[in-house]
Structures are given as C-alpha cells and as structure tokens.
C-alpha atoms as a PDB file:
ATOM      1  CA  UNK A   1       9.143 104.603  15.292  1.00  0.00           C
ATOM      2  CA  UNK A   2       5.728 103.563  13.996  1.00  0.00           C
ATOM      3  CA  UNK A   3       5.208 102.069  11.584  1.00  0.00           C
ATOM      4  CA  UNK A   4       2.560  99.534   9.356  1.00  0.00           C
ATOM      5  CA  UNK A   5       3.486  95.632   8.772  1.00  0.00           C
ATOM      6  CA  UNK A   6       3.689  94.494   5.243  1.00  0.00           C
ATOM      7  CA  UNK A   7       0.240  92.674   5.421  1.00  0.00           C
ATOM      8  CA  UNK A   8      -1.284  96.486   5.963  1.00  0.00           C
ATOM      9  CA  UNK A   9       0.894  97.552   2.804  1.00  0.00           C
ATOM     10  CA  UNK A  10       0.062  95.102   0.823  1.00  0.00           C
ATOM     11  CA  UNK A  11      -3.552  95.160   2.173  1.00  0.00           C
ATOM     12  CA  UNK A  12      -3.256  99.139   0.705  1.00  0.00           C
ATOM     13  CA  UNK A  13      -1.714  97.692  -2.748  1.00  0.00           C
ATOM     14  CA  UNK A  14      -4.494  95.582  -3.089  1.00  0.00           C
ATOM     15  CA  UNK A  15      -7.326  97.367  -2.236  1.00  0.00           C
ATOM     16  CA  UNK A  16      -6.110 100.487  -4.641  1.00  0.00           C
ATOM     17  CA  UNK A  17      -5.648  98.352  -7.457  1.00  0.00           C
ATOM     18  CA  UNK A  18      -8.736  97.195  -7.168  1.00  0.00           C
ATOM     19  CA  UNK A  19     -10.309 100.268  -6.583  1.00  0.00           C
ATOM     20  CA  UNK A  20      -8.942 101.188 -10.187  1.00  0.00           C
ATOM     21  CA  UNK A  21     -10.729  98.577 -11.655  1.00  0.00           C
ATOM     22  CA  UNK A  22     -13.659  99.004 -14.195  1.00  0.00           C
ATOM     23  CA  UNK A  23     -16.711  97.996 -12.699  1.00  0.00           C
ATOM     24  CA  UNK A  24     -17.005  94.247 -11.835  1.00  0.00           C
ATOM     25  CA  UNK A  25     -14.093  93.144 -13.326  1.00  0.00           C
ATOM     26  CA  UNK A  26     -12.095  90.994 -11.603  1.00  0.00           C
ATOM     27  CA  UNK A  27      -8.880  90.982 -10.619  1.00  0.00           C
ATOM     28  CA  UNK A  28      -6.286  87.644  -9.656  1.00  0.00           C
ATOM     29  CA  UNK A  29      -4.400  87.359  -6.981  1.00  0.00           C
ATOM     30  CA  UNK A  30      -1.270  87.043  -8.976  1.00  0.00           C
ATOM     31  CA  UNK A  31      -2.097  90.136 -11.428  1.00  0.00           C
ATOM     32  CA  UNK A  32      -1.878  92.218  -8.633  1.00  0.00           C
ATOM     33  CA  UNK A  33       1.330  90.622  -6.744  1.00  0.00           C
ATOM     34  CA  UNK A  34       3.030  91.074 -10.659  1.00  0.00           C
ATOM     35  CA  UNK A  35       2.061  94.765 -11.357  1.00  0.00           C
ATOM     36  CA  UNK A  36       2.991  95.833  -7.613  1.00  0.00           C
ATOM     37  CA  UNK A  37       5.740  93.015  -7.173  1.00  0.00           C
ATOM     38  CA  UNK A  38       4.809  91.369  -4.066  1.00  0.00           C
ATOM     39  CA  UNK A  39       4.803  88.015  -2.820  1.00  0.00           C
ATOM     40  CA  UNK A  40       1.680  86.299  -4.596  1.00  0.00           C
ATOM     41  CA  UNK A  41       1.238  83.643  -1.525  1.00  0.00           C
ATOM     42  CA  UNK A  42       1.264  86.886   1.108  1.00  0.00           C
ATOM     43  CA  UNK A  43      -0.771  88.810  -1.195  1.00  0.00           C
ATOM     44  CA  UNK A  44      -3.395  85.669  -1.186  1.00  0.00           C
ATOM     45  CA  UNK A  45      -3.354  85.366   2.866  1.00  0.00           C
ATOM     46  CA  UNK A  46      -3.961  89.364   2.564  1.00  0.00           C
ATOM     47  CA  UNK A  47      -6.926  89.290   0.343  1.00  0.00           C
ATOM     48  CA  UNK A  48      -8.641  86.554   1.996  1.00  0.00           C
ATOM     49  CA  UNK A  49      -8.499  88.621   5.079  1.00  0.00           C
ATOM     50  CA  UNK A  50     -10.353  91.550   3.173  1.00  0.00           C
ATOM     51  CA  UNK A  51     -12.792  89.254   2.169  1.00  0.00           C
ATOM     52  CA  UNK A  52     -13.685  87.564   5.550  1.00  0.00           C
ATOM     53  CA  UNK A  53     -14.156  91.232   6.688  1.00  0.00           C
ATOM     54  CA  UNK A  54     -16.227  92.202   3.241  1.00  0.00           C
ATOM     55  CA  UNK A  55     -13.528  95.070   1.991  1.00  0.00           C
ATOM     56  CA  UNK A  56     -13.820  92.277  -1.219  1.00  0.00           C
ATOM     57  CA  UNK A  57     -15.470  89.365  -2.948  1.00  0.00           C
ATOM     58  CA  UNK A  58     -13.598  86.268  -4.025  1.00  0.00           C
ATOM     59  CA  UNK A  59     -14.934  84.580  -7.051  1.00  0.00           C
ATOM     60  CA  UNK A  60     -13.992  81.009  -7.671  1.00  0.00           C
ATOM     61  CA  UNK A  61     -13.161  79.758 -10.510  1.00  0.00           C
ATOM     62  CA  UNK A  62     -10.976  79.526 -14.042  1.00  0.00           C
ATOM     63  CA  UNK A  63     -12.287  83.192 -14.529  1.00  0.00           C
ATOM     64  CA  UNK A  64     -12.562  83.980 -10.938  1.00  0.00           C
ATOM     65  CA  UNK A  65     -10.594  86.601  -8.870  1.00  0.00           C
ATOM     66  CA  UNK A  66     -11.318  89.173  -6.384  1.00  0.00           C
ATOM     67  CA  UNK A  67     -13.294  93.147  -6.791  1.00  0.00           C
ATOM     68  CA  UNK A  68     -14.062  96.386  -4.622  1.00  0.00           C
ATOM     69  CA  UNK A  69     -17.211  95.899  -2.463  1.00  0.00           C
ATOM     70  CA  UNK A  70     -18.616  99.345  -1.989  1.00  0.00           C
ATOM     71  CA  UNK A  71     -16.922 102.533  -2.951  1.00  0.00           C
ATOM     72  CA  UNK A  72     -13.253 103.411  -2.448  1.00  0.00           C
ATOM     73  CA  UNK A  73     -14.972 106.807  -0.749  1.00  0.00           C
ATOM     74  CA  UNK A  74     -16.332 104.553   2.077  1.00  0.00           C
ATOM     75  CA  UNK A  75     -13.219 102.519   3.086  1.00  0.00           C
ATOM     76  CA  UNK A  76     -10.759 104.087   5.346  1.00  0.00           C
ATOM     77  CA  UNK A  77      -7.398 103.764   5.992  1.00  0.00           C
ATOM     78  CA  UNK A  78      -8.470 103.109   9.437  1.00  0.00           C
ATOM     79  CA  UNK A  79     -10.332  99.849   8.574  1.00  0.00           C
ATOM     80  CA  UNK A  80      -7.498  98.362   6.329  1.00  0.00           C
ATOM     81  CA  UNK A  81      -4.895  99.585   9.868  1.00  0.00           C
ATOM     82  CA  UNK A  82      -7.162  97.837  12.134  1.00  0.00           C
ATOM     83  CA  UNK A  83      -7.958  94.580  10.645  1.00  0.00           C
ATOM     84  CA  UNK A  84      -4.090  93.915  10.164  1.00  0.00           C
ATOM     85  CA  UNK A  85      -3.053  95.699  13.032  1.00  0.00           C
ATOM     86  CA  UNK A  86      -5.488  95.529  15.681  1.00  0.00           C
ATOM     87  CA  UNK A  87      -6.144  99.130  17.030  1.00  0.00           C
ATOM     88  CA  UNK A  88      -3.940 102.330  17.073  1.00  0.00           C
ATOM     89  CA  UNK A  89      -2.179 101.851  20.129  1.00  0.00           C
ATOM     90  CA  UNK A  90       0.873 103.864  21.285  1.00  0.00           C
ATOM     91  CA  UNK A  91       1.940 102.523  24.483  1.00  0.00           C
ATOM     92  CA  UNK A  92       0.014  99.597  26.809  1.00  0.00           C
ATOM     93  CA  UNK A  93      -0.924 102.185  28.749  1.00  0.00           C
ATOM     94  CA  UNK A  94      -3.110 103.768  25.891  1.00  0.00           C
ATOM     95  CA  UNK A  95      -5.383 101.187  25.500  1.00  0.00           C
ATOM     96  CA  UNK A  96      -9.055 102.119  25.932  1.00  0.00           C
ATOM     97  CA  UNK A  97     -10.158 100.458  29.198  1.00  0.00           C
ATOM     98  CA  UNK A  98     -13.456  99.312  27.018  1.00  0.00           C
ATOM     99  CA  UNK A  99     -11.312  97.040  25.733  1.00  0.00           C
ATOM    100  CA  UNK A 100      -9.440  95.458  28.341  1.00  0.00           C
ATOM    101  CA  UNK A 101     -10.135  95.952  32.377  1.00  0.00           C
ATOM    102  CA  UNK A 102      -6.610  95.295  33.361  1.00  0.00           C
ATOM    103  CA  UNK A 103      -4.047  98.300  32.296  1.00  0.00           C
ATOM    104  CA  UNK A 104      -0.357  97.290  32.182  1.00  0.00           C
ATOM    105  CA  UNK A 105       0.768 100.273  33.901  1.00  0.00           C
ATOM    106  CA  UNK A 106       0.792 100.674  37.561  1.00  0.00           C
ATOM    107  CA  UNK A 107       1.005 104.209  37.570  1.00  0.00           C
ATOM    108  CA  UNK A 108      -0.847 105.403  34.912  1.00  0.00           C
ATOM    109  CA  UNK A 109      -3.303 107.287  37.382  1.00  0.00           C
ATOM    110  CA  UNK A 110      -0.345 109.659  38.394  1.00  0.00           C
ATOM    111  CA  UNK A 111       1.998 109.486  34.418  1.00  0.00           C
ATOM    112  CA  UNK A 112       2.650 113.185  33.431  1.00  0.00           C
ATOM    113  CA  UNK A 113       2.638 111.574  29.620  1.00  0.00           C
ATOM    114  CA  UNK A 114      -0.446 109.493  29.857  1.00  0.00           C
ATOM    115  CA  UNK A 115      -2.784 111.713  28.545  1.00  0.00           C
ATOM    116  CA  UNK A 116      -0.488 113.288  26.117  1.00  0.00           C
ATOM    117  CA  UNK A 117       0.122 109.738  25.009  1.00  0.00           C
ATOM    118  CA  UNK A 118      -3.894 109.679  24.525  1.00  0.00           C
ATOM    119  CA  UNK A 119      -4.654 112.609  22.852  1.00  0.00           C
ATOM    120  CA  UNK A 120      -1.919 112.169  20.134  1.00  0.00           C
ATOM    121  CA  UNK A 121      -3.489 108.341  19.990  1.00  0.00           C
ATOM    122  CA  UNK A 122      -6.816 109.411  19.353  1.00  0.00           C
ATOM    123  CA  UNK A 123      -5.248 112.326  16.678  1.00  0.00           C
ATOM    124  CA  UNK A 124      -3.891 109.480  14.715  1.00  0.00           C
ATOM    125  CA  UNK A 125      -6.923 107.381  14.771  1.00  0.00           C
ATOM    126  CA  UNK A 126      -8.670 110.174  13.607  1.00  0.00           C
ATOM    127  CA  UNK A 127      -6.636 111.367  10.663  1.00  0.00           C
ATOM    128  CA  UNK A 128      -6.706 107.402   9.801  1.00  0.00           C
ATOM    129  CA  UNK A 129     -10.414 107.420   9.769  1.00  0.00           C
ATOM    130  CA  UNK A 130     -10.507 110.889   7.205  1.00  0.00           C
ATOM    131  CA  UNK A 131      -8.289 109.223   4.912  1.00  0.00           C
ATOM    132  CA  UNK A 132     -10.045 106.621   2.227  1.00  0.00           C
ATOM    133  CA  UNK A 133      -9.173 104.343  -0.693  1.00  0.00           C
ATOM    134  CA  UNK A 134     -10.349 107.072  -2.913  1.00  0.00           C
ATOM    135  CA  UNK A 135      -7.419 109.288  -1.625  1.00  0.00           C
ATOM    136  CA  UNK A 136      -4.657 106.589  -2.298  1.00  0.00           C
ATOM    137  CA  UNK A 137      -6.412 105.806  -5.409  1.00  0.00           C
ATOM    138  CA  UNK A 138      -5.886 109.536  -6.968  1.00  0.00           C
ATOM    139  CA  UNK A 139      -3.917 111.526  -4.662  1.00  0.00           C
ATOM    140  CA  UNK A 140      -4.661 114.919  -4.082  1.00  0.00           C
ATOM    141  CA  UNK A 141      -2.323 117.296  -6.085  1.00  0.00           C
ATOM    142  CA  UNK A 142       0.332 118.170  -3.946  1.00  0.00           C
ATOM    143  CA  UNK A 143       1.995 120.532  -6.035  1.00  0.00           C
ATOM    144  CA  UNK A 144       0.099 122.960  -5.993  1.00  0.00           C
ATOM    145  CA  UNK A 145       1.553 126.028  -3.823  1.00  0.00           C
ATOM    146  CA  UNK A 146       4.655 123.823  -3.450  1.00  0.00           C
ATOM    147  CA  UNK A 147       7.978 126.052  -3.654  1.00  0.00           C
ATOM    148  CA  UNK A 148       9.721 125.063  -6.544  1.00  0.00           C
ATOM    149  CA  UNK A 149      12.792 123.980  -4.488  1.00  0.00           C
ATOM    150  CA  UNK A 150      10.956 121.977  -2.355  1.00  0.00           C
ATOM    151  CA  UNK A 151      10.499 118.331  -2.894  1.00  0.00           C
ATOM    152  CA  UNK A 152       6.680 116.463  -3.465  1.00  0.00           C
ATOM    153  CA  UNK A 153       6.892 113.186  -1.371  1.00  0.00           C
ATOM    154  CA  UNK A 154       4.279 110.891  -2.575  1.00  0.00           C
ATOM    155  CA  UNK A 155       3.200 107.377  -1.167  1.00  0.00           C
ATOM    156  CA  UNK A 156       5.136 105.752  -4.187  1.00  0.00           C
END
C-alpha cells in the first residue's frame, strides 16, 4: 500500500491552515497543532522544514509565528510529498538513473513490470504536481453529478 508519513500530513495541515489565513497574519505553531490536534513538538520539526525550503516564514518573537510565502495556487502537493518523502518512488528499480548510477535490480533490463512500474510512477508524480494548496484549501465540489446513493469522500 502507499501511503504518506505523518510529517507529509501534518506538513498538508499546516500549510492549508495557513493558506486560510488573512494576509500576513501570523499563525503559532501551537494554534495550528490545537485546531487540527496534532502533536505541537512534530508540528514545530514540520514547519521548520517548510521554512528551510521557503513554503513559509518564521517570525521570532512574543508576537511571532509562521505565514504562506507565495500563493496556495503555486505550491503543489508534489513539493510538500517530496521534501518529506524524498521522490515518488515505487519500487528500487524505479528510480531515475539521473539520480543514482547504480540500480538495485539485476534484471531490470529484461523485467516484464519495469516499465509498467515507470509509467504508473511518473502518472502519480504527475497528478501530484496538478494538485496545489489552493485545492486542499477549498475543495472542488464533489457533489455535483454525484448519485444520490453514492457516498462524497472528502480529505477530512
């Protein structure tokens, strides 16, 4: 099964509460953690990660705390995935060879699932990348042309 760590969820948390913010207001560490109930101390580690990479700012101080940088259109799923999780990566044998000369697999020149494994890879990486904060933020209405008997999942 795949699946995201915690840091990536909470990573999502924080960045979307954020991203509802007015303006430059600023946000604490431990506002956030309350409303969403997550561990303040992980939720710290997590935003100073999105700061180092510039997703945020981190103000000092008695009135300090932590805002958007840039617009919730121009952040991606993808870039909140891949700091926490490093890239999309199905199998060792799916790594792009830009990244690493050596492949784990010995017989990945002859796999019938190899480029299967690829192409469904590089369809999740992609869908990651169309997906931004602005999306989480206000989901699209999913209702619409729904079946009444059917049920609307939602990320909450």
């Amino acid at each position: 099964m795949l699946g995201l760590t915690k840091k990536t969820g909470y990573g999502l948390i924080a960045l979307a509460h954020l991203a509802h913010g007015e303006g430059d207001r600023l946000c604490s560490a431990r506002e956030i953690a309350d409303q969403h109930d997550v561990p303040v101390s992980l939720l710290m580690n997590v935003l100073k990660e999105l700061a180092a990479v510039g997703l945020v700012k981190s103000v000092r101080g008695s009135r300090g705390g932590y805002r958007l940088v840039g617009e919730p259109e121009e952040i991606s799923v993808a870039d909140v995935v891949t700091l926490f999780e490093g890239p999309v990566r199905m199998s060792e044998c799916a790594r792009h060879r830009e990244d690493d000369d050596h492949v784990a697999c010995d017989v990945i020149d002859t796999c019938p699932s190899a480029d299967p494994i690829h192409r469904v890879q590089r369809r999740i990486a992609d869908c990651l990348k169309t997906v931004t904060l602005a999306e989480l933020v206000v989901p699209q209405q999913r209702t619409r042309g729904a079946r009444k008997d059917e049920k609307v999942k939602s990320w909450r």
